[in-house]
C-alpha atoms as a PDB file:
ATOM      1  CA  UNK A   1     -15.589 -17.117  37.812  1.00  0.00           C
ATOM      2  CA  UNK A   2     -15.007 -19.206  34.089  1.00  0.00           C
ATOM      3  CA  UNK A   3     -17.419 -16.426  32.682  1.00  0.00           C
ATOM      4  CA  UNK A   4     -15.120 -13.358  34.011  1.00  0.00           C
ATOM      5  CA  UNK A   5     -11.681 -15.124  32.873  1.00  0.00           C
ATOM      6  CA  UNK A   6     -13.122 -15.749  29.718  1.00  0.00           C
ATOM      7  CA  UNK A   7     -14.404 -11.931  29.198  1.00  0.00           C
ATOM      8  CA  UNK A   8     -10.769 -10.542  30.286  1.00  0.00           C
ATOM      9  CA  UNK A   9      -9.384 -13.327  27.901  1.00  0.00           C
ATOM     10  CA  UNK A  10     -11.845 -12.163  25.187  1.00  0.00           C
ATOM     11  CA  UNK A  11     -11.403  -8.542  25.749  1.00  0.00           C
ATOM     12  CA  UNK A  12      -7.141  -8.752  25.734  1.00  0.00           C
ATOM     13  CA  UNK A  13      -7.668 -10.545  22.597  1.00  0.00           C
ATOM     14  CA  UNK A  14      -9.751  -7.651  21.378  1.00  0.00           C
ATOM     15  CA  UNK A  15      -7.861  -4.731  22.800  1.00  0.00           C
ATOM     16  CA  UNK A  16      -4.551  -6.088  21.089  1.00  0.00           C
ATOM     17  CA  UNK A  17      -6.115  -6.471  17.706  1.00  0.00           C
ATOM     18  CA  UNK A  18      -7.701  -3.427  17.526  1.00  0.00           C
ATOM     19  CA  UNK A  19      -4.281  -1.730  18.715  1.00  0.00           C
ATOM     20  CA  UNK A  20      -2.272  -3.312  15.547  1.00  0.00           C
ATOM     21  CA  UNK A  21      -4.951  -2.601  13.549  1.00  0.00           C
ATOM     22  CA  UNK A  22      -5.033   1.097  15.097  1.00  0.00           C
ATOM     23  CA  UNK A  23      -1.268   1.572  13.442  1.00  0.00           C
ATOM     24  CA  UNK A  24      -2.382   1.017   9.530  1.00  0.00           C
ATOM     25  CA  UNK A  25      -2.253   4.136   7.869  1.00  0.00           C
ATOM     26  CA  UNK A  26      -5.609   5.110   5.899  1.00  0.00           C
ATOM     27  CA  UNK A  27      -5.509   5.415   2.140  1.00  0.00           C
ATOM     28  CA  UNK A  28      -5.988   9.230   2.702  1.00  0.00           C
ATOM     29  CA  UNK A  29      -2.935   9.365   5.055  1.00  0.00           C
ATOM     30  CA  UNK A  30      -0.718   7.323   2.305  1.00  0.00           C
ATOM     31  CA  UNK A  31      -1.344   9.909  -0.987  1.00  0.00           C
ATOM     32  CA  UNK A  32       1.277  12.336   0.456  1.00  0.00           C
ATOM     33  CA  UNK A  33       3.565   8.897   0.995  1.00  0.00           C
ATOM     34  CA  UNK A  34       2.994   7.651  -2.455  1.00  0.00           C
ATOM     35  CA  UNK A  35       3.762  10.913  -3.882  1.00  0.00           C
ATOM     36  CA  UNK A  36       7.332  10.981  -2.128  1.00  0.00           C
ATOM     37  CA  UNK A  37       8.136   7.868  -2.578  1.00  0.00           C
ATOM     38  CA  UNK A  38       7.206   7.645  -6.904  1.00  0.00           C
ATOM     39  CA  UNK A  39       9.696  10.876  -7.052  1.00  0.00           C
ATOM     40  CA  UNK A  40      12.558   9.220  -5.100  1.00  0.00           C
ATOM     41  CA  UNK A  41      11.740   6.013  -7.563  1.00  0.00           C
ATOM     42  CA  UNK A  42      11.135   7.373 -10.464  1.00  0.00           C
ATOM     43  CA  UNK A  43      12.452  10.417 -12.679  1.00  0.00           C
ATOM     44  CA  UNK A  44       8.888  11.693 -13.808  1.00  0.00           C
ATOM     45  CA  UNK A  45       5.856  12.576 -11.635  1.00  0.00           C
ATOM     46  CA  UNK A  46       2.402  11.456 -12.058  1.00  0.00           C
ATOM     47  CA  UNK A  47      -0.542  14.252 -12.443  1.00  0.00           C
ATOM     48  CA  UNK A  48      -2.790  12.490 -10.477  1.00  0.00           C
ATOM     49  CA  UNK A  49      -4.373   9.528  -8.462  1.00  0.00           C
ATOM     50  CA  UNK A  50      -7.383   8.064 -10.620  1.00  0.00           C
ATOM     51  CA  UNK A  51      -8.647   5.447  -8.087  1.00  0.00           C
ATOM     52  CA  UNK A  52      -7.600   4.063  -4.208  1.00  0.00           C
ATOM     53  CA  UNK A  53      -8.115   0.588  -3.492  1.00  0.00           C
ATOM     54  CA  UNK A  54      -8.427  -0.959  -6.996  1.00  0.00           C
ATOM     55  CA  UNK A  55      -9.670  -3.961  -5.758  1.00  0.00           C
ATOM     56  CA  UNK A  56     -12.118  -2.273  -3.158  1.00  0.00           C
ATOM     57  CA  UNK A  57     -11.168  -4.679  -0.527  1.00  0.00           C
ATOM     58  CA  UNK A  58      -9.060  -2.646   1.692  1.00  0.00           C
ATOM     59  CA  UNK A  59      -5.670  -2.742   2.774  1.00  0.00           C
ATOM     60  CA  UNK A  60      -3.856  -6.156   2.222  1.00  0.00           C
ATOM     61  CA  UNK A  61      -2.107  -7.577   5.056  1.00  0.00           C
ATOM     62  CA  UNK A  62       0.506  -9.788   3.455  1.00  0.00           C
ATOM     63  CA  UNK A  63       3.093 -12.518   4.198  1.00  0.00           C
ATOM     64  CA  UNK A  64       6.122 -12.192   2.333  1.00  0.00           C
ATOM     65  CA  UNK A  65       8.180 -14.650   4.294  1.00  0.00           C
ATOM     66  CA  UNK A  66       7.828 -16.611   7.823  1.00  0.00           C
ATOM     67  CA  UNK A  67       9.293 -13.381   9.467  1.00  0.00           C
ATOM     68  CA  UNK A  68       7.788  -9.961   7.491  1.00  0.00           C
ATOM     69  CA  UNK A  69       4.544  -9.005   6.858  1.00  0.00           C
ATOM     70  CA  UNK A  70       3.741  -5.887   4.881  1.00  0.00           C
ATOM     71  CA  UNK A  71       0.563  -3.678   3.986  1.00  0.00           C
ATOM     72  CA  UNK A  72      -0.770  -3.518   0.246  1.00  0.00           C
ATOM     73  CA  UNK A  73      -1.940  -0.339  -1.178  1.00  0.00           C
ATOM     74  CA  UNK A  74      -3.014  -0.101  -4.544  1.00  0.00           C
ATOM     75  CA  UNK A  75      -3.359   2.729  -6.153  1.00  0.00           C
ATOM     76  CA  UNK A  76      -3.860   3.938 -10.403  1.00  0.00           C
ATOM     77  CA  UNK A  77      -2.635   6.878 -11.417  1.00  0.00           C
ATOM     78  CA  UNK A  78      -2.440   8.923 -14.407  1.00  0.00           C
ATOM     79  CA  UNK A  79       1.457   9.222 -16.247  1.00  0.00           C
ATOM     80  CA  UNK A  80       1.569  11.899 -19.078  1.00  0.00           C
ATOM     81  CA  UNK A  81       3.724  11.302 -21.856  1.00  0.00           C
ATOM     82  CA  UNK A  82       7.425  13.255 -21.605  1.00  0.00           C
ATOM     83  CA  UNK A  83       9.399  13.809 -24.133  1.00  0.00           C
ATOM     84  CA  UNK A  84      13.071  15.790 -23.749  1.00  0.00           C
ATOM     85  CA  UNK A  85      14.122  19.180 -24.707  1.00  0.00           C
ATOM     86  CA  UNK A  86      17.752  20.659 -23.419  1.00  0.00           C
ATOM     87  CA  UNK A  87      18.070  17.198 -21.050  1.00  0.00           C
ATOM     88  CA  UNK A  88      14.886  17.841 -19.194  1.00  0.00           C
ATOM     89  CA  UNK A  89      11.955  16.164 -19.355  1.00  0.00           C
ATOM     90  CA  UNK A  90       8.982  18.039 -20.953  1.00  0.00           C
ATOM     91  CA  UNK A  91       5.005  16.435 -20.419  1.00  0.00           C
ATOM     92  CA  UNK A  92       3.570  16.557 -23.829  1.00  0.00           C
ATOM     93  CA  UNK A  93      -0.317  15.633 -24.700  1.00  0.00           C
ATOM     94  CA  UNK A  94      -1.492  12.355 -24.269  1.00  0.00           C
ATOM     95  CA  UNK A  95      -0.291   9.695 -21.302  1.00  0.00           C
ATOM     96  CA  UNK A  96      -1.392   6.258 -19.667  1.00  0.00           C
ATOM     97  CA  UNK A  97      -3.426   5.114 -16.937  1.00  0.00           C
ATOM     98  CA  UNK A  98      -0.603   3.184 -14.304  1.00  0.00           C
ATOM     99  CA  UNK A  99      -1.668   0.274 -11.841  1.00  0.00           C
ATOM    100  CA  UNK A 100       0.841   0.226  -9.139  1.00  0.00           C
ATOM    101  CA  UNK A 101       1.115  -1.152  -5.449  1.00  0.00           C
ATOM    102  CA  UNK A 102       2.821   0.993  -2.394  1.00  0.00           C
ATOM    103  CA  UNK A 103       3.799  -1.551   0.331  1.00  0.00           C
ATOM    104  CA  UNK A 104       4.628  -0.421   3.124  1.00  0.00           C
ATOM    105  CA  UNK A 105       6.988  -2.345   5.696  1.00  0.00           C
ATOM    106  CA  UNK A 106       7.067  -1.132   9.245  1.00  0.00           C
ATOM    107  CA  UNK A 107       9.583  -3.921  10.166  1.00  0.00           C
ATOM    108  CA  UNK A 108      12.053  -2.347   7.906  1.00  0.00           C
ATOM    109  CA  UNK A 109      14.979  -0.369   9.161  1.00  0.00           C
ATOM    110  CA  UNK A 110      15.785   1.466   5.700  1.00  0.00           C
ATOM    111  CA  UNK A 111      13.137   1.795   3.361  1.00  0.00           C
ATOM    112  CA  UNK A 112       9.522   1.471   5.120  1.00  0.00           C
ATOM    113  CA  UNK A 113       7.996   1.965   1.456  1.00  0.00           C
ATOM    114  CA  UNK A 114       8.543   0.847  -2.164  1.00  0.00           C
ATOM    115  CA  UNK A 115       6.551   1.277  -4.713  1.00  0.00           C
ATOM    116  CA  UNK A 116       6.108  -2.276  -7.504  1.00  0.00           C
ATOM    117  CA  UNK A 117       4.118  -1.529 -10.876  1.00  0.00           C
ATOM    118  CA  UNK A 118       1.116  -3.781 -11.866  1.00  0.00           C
ATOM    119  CA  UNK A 119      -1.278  -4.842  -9.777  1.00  0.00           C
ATOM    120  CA  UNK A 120      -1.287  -7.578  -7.102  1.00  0.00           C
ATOM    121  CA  UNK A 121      -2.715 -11.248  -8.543  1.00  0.00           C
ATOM    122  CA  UNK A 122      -4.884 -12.350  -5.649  1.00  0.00           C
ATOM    123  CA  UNK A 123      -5.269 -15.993  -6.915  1.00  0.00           C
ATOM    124  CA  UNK A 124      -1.086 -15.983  -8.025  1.00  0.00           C
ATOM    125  CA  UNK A 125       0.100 -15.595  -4.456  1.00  0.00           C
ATOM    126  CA  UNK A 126      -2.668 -16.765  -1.788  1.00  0.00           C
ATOM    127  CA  UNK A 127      -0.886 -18.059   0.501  1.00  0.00           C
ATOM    128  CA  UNK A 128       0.795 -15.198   1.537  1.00  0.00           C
ATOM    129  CA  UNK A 129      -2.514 -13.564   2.097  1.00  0.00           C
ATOM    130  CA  UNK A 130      -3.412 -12.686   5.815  1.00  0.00           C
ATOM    131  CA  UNK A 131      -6.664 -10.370   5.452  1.00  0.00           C
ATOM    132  CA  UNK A 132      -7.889  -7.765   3.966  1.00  0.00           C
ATOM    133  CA  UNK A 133      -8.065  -4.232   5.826  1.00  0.00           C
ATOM    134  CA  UNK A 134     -10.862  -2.431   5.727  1.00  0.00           C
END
């Protein structure tokens, strides 16, 4: 009887995990996201994502406060230079490699996704760290 409570125990436990876990969008799934998102942010686009998953870890599940938790995605992508002819932006040769994370918020009510430049400093903020997604 103890060994049959303790497999419906274990397998709730497993079901439910799997189920949040189930919800995470895939890199893949977020490139269309990112790209949105950088041209409500920002007045430029980017040509192109150089590299998913900069740390190769996964997705990080995060702790911002005792109440929200967000995903992690980081992401570099390639910015070309601009410059500006008639008040329009116009790419010119040459640009820079750009480390940036998307975190996304399903809690949120307005903006699910924002988009922070740099990368994420894993020993800076570890306490805030839940796991890594694979």
């Amino acid at each position: 009887m103890k060994a049959l409570f303790r497999f419906l125990v274990f397998g709730t436990c497993l079901f439910s995990v799997t189920q949040l876990y189930s919800d995470v969008p895939k890199y893949s799934e977020m490139d269309k996201t990112l790209l949105s998102v950088w041209n409500k942010t920002f007045p430029v686009p980017y040509t192109k994502i150089l590299k998913r998953d900069l740390a190769e870890k996964g997705i990080l599940y995060y702790r911002k406060n005792a109440k929200k938790s967000v995903y992690i995605y980081s992401y570099l992508v390639f910015l070309p230079l601009y410059g500006e002819q008639n008040e329009k932006p116009v790419q010119k040769e040459g640009g820079r490699e750009v480390k940036l994370k998307l975190i996304y918020d399903p809690s949120s009510k307005e903006e699910k996704y924002t988009i922070e430049l740099g990368e994420f400093d894993e020993m800076f903020d570890a306490k805030g760290i839940i796991r890594w997604i694979r």
